[in-house]
C-alpha atoms as a PDB file:
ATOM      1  CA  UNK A   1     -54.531  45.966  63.735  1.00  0.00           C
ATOM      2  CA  UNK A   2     -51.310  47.941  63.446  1.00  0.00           C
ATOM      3  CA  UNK A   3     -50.464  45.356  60.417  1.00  0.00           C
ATOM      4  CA  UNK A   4     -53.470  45.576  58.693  1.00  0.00           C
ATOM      5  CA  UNK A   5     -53.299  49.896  58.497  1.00  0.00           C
ATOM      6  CA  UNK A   6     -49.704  49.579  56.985  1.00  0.00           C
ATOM      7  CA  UNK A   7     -50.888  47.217  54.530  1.00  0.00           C
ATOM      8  CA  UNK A   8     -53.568  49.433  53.519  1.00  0.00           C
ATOM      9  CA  UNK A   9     -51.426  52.491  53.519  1.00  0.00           C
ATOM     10  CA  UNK A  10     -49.217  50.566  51.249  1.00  0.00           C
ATOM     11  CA  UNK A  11     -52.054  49.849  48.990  1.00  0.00           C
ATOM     12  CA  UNK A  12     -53.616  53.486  48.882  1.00  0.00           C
ATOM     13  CA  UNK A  13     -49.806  54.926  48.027  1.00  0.00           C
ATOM     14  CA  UNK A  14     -49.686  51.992  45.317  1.00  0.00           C
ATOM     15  CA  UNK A  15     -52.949  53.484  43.764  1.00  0.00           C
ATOM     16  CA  UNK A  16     -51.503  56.668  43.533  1.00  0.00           C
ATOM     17  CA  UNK A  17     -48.215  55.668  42.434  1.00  0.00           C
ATOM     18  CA  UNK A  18     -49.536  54.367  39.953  1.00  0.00           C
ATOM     19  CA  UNK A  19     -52.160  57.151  38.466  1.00  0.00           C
ATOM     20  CA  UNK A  20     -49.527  59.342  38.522  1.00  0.00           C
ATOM     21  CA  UNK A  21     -47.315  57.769  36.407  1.00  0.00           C
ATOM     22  CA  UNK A  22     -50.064  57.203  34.250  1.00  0.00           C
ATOM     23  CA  UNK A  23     -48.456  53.520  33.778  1.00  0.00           C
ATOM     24  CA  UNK A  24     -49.783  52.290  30.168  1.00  0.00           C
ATOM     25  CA  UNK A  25     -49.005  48.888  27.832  1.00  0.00           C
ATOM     26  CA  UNK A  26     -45.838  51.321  25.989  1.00  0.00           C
ATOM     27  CA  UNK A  27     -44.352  51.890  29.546  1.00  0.00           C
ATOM     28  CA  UNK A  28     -44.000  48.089  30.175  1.00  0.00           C
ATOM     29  CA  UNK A  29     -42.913  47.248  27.025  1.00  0.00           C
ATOM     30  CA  UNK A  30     -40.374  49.685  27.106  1.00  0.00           C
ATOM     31  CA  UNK A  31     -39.210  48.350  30.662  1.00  0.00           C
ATOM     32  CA  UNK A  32     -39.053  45.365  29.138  1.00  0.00           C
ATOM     33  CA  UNK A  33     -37.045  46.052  26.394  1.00  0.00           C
ATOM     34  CA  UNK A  34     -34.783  47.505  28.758  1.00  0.00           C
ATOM     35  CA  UNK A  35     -34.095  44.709  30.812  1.00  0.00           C
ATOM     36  CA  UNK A  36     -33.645  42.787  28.122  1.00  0.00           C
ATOM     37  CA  UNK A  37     -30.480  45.015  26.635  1.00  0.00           C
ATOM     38  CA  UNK A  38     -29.073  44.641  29.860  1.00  0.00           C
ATOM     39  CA  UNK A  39     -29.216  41.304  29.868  1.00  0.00           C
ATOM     40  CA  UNK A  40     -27.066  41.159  26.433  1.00  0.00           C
ATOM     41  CA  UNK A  41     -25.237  43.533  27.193  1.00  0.00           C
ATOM     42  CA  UNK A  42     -24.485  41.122  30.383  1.00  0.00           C
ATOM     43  CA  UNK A  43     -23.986  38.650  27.618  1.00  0.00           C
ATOM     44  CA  UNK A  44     -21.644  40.167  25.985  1.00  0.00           C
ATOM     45  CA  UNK A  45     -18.827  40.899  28.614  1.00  0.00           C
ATOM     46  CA  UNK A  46     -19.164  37.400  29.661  1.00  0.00           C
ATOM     47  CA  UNK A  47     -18.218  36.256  25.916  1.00  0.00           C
ATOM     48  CA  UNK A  48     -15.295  39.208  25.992  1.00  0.00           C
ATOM     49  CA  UNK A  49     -14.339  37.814  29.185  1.00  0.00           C
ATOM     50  CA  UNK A  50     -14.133  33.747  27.941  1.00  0.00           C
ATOM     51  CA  UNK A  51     -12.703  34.921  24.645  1.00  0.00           C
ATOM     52  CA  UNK A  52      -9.184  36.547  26.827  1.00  0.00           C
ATOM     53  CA  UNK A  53      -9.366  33.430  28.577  1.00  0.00           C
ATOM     54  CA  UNK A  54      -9.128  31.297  25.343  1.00  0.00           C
ATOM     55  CA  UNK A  55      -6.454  33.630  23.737  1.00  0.00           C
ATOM     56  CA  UNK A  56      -4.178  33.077  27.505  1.00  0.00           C
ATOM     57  CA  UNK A  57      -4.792  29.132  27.108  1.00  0.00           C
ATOM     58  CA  UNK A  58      -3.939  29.405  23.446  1.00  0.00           C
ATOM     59  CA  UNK A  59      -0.784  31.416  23.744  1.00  0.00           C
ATOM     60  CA  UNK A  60       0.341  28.792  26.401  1.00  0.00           C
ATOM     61  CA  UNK A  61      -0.635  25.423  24.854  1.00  0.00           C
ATOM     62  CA  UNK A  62       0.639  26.858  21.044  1.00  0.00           C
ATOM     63  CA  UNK A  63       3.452  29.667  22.453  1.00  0.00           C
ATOM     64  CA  UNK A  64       4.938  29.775  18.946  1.00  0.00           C
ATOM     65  CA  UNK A  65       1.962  30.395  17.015  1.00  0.00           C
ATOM     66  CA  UNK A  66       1.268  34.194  17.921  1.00  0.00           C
ATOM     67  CA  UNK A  67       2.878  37.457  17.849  1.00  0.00           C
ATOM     68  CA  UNK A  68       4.233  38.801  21.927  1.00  0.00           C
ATOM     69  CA  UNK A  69       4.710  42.450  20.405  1.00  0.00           C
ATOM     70  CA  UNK A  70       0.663  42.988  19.967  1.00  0.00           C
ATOM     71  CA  UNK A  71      -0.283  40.554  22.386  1.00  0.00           C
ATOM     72  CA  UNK A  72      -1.278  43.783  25.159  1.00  0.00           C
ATOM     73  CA  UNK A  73      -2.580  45.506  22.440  1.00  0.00           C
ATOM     74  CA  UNK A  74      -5.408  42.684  20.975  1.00  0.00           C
ATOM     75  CA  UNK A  75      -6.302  42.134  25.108  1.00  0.00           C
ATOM     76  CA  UNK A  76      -6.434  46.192  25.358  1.00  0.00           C
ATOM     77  CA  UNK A  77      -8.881  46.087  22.347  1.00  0.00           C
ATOM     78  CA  UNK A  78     -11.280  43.861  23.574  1.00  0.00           C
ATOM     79  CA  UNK A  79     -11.043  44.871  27.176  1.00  0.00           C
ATOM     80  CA  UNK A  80     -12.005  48.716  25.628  1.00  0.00           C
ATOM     81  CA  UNK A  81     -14.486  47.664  22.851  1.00  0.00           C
ATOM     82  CA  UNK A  82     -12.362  48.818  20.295  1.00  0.00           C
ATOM     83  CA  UNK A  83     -11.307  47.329  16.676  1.00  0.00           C
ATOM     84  CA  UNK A  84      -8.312  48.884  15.370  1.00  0.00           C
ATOM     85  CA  UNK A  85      -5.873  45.856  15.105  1.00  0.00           C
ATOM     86  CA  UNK A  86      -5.540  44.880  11.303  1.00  0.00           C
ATOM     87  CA  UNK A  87      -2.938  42.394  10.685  1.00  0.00           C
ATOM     88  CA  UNK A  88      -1.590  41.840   7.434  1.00  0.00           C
ATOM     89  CA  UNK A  89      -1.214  38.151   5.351  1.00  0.00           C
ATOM     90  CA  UNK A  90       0.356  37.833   1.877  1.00  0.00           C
ATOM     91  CA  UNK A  91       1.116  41.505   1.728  1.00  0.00           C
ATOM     92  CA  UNK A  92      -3.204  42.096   2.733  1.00  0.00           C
ATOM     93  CA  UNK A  93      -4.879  43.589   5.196  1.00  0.00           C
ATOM     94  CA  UNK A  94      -7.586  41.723   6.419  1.00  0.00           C
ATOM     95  CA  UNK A  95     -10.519  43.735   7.998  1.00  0.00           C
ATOM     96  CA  UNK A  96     -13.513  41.146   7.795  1.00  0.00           C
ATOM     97  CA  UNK A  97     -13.649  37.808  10.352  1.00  0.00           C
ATOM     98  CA  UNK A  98     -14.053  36.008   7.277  1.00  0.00           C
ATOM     99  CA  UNK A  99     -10.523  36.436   6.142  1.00  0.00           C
ATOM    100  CA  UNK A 100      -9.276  35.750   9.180  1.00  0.00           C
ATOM    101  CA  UNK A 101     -10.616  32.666   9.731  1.00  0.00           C
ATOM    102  CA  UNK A 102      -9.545  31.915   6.343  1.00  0.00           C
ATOM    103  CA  UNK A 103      -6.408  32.420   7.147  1.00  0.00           C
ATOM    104  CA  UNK A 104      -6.370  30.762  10.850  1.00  0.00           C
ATOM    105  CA  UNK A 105      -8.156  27.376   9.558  1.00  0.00           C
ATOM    106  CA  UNK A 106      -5.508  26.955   6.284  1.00  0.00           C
ATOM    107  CA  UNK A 107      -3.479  24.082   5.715  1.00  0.00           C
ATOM    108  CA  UNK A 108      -0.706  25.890   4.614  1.00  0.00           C
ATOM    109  CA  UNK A 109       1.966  27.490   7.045  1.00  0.00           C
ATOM    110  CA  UNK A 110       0.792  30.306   8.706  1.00  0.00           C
ATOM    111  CA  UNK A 111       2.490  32.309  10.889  1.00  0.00           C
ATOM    112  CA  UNK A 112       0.664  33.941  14.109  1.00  0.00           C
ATOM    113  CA  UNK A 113      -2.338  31.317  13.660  1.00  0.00           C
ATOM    114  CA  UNK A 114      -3.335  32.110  17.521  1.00  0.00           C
ATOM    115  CA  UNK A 115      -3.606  35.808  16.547  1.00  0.00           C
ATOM    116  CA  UNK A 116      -6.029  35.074  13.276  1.00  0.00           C
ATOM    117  CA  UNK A 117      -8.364  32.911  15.152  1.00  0.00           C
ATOM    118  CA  UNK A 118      -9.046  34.935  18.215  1.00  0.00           C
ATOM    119  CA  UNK A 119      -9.231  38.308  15.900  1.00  0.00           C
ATOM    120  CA  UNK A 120     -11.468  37.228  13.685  1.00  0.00           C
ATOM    121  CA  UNK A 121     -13.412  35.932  16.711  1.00  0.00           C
ATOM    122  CA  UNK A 122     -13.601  39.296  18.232  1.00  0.00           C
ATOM    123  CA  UNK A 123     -14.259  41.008  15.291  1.00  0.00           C
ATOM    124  CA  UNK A 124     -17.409  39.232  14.776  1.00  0.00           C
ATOM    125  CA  UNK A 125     -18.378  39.314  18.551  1.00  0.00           C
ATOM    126  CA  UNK A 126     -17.948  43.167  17.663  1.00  0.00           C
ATOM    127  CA  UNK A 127     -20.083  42.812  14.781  1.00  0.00           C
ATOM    128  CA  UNK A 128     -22.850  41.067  16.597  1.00  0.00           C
ATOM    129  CA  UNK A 129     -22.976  42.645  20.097  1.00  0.00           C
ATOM    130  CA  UNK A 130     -22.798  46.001  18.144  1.00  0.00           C
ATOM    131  CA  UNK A 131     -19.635  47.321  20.005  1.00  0.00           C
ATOM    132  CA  UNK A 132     -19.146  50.827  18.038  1.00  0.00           C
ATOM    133  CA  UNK A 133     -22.315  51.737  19.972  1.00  0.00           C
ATOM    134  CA  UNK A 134     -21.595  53.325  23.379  1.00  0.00           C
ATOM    135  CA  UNK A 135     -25.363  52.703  24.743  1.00  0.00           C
ATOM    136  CA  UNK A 136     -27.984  50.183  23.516  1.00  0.00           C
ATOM    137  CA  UNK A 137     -31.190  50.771  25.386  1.00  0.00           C
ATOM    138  CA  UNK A 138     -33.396  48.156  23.982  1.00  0.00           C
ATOM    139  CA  UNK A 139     -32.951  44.427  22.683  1.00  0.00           C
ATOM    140  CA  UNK A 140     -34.393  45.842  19.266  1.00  0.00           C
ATOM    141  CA  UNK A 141     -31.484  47.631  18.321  1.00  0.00           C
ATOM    142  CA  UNK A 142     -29.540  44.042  17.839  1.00  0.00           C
ATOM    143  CA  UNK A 143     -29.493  43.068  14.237  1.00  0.00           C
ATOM    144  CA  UNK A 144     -30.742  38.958  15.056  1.00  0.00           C
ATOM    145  CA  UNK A 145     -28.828  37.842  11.210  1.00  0.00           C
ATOM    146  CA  UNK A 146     -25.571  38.754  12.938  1.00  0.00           C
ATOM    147  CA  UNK A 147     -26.137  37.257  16.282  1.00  0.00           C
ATOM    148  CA  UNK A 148     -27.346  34.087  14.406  1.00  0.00           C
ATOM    149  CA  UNK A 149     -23.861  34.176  12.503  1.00  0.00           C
ATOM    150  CA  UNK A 150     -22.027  34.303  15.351  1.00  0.00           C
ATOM    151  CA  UNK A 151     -23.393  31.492  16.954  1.00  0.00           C
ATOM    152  CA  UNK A 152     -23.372  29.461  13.991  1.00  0.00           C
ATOM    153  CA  UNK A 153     -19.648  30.078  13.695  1.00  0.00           C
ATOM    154  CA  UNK A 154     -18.874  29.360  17.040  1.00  0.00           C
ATOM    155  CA  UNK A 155     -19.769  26.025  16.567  1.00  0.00           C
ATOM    156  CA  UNK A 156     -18.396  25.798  13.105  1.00  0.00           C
ATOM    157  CA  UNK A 157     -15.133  26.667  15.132  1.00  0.00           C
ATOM    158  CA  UNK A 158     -15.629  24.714  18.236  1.00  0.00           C
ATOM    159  CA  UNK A 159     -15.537  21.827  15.609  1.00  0.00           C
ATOM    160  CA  UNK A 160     -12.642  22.936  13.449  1.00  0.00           C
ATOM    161  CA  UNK A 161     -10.363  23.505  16.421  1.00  0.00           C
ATOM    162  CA  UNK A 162     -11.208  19.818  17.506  1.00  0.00           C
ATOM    163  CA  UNK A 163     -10.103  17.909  14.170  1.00  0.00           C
ATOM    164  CA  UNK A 164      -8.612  20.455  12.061  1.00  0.00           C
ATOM    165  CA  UNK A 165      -5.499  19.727  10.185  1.00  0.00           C
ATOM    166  CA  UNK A 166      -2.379  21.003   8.153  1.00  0.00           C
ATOM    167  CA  UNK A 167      -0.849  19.217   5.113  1.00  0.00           C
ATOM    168  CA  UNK A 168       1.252  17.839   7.068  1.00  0.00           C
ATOM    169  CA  UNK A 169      -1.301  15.906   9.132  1.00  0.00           C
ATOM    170  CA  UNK A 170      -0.333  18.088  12.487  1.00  0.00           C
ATOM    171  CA  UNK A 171      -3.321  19.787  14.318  1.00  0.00           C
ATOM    172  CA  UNK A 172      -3.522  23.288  13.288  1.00  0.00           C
ATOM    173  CA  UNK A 173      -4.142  24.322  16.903  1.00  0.00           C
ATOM    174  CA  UNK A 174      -3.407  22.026  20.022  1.00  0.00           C
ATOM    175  CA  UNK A 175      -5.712  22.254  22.674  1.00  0.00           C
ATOM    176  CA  UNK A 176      -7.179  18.971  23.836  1.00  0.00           C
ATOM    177  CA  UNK A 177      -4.581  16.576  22.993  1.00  0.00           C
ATOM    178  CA  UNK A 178      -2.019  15.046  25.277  1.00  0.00           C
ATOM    179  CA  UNK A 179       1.571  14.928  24.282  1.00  0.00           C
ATOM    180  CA  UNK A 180       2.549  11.342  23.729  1.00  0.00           C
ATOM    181  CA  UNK A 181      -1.002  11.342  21.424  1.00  0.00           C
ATOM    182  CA  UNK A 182       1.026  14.189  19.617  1.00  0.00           C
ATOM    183  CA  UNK A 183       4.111  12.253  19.380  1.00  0.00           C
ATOM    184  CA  UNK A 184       2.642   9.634  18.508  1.00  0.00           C
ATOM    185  CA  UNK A 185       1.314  10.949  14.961  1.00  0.00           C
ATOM    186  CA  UNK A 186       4.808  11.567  14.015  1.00  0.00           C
ATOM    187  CA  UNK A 187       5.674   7.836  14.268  1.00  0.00           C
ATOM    188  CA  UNK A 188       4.649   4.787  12.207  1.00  0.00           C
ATOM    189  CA  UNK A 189       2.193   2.848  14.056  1.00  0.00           C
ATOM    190  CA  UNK A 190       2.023  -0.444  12.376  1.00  0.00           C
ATOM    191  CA  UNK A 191       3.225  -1.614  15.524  1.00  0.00           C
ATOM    192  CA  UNK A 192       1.241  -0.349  18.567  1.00  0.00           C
ATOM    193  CA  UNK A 193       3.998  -1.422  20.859  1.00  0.00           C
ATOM    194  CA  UNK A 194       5.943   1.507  19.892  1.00  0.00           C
ATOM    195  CA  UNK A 195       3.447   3.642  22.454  1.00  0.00           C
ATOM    196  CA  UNK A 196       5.028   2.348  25.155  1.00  0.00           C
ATOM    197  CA  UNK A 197       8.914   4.293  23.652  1.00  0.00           C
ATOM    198  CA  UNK A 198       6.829   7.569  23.358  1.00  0.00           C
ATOM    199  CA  UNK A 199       8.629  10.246  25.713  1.00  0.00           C
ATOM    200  CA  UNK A 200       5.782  11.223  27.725  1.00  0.00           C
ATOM    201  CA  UNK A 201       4.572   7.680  28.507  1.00  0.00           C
ATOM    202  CA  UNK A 202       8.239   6.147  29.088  1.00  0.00           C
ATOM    203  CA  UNK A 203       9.297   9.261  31.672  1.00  0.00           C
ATOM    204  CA  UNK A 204       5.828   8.701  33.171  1.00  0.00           C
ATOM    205  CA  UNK A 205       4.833  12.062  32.877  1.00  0.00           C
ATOM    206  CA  UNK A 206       1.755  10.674  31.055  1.00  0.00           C
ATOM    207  CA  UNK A 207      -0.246   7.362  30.235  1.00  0.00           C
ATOM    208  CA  UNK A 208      -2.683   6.048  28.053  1.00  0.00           C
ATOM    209  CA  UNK A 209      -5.396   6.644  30.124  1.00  0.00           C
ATOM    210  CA  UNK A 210      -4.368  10.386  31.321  1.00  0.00           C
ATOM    211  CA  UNK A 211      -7.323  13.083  30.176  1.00  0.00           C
ATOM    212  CA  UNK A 212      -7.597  14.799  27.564  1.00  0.00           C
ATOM    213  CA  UNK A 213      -7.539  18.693  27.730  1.00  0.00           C
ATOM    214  CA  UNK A 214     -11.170  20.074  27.236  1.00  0.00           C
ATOM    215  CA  UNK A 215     -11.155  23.312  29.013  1.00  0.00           C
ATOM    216  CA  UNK A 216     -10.520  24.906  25.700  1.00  0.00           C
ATOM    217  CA  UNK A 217     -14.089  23.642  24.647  1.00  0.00           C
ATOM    218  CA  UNK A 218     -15.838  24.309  27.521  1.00  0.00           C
ATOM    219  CA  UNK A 219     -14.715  28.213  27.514  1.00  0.00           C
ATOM    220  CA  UNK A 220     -16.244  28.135  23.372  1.00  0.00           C
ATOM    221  CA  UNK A 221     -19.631  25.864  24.788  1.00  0.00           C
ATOM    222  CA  UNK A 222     -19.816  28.795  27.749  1.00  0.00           C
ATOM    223  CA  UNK A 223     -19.133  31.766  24.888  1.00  0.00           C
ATOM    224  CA  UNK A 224     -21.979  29.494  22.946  1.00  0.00           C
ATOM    225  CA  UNK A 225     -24.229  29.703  26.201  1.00  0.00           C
ATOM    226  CA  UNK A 226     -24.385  33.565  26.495  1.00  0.00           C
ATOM    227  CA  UNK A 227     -24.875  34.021  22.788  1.00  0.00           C
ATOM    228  CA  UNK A 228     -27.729  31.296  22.696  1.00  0.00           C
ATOM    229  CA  UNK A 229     -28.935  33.495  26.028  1.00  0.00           C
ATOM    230  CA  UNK A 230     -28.864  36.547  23.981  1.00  0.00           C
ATOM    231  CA  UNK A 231     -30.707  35.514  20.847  1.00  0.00           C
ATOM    232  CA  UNK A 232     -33.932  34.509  23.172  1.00  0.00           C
ATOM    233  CA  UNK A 233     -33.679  38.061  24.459  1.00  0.00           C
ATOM    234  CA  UNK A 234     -34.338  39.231  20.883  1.00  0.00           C
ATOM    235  CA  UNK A 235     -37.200  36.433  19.921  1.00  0.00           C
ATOM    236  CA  UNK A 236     -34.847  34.441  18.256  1.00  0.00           C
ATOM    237  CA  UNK A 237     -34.783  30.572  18.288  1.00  0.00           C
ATOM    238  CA  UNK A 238     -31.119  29.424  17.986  1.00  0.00           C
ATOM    239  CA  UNK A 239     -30.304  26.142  16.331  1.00  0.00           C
ATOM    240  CA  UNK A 240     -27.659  23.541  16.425  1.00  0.00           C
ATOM    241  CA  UNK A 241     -25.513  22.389  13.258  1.00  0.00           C
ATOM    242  CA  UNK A 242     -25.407  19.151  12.429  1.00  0.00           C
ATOM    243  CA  UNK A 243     -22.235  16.903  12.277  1.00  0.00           C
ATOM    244  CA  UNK A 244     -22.610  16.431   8.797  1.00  0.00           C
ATOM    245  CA  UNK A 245     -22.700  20.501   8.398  1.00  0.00           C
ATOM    246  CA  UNK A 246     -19.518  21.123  10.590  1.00  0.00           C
ATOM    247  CA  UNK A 247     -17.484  18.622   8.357  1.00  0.00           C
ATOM    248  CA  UNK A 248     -18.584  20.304   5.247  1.00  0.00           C
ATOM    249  CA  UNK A 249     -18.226  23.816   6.514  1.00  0.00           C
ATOM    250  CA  UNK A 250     -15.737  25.739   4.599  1.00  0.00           C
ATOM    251  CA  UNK A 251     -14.233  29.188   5.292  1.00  0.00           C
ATOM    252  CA  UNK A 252     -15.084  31.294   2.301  1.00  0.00           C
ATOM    253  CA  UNK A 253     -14.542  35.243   1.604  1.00  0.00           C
END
């Protein structure tokens, strides 16, 4: 008996919770809503947090390939939200992510090609996740056209960093290859045998058969997870690009 008069004390106090409250269609939606921003904005620091992971697995696998005097200061502006590094190429410089991924994907010689990529990255995740605004109370406030870019791009980049190359036929960034498949694109391989020479298989620090390195895609696929996460918040339908539409993809201003 004791049960059933708490349960209907619970009820009667629900009734009157809710009267007061005067609980209508707007209130939910606005709940809703709610939820919903802090879901990207949950999101979001996950992306902020792969994208400093990517930059420390960068630095390591390409150490000559960024700049160690702003190094603190591109991890203090994404740990803070800010966006007040602006490097300069060919006597420019470059505010949009557009340059700088023109700049991190060219087959010239480019210094600081680390730096480029994972600015220009950030710079868009600052575009999309609308990090010059302190609060964001509802999902509505996200403009969908720039989360849509960014996850397009993503994968645009996911690609590039896979097969990209310079004029000289070296990667532009190395991340999933293994050394002696680096060496080996330096040497003529009209005869295979020559493998077997390479440094890293003949001191047995490698083999033929060792992994390749794909924690550098996973952290991008995981980055590509929260964004696709974020666009269903807003009512958007993300979309995969084709292979033929990564190969063609090209970098332009």
């Amino acid at each position: 008996m004791k049960i059933k008069f708490y349960k209907l004390v619970l009820l009667i106090s629900f009734i009157f919770l809710f009267q007061g409250c005067s609980f209508t269609q707007d209130n939910v939606r606005s709940i809703a809503q709610t939820n919903s921003a802090i879901k990207l904005t949950n999101s979001k620091n996950q992306v902020l947090k792969y994208l400093i992971d990517y930059k420390k697995k960068l630095d390591l696998r390409n150490p000559s390939a960024y700049n160690k005097n702003i190094r603190s200061d591109i991890y203090n502006q994404i740990k803070t939200n800010q966006d007040y590094i602006n490097l300069i190429q060919d006597n420019k410089k470059l505010h949009t992510y557009q340059e700088y991924f023109l700049h991190a994907f060219s087959k010239e010689e480019v210094r600081n090609r680390n730096d480029l990529l994972i600015i220009g990255l950030y710079k868009l995740i600052y575009k999309a996740y609308l990090l010059n605004e302190n609060h964001k109370f509802t999902a509505m406030q996200y403009n969908s056209l720039d989360m849509l870019t960014l996850y397009k791009y993503l994968q645009v980049i996911r690609w590039k960093i896979r097969t990209a190359t310079d004029n000289n036929d070296n990667y532009l960034f190395v991340t999933w290859q293994n050394n002696w498949q680096l060496e080996l694109m330096k040497k003529d391989i009209s005869d295979l045998n020559i493998i077997k020479e390479l440094k890293y298989i003949k001191n047995k620090e490698e083999t033929v058969f060792s992994h390749s390195n794909f924690s550098f895609e996973v952290l991008i696929t995981l980055m590509l997870a929260n964004v696709e996460a974020s666009l269903k918040e807003i009512n958007v339908e993300p979309y995969e690009l084709s292979i033929s539409a990564l190969k063609s993809f090209i970098f332009v201003l």
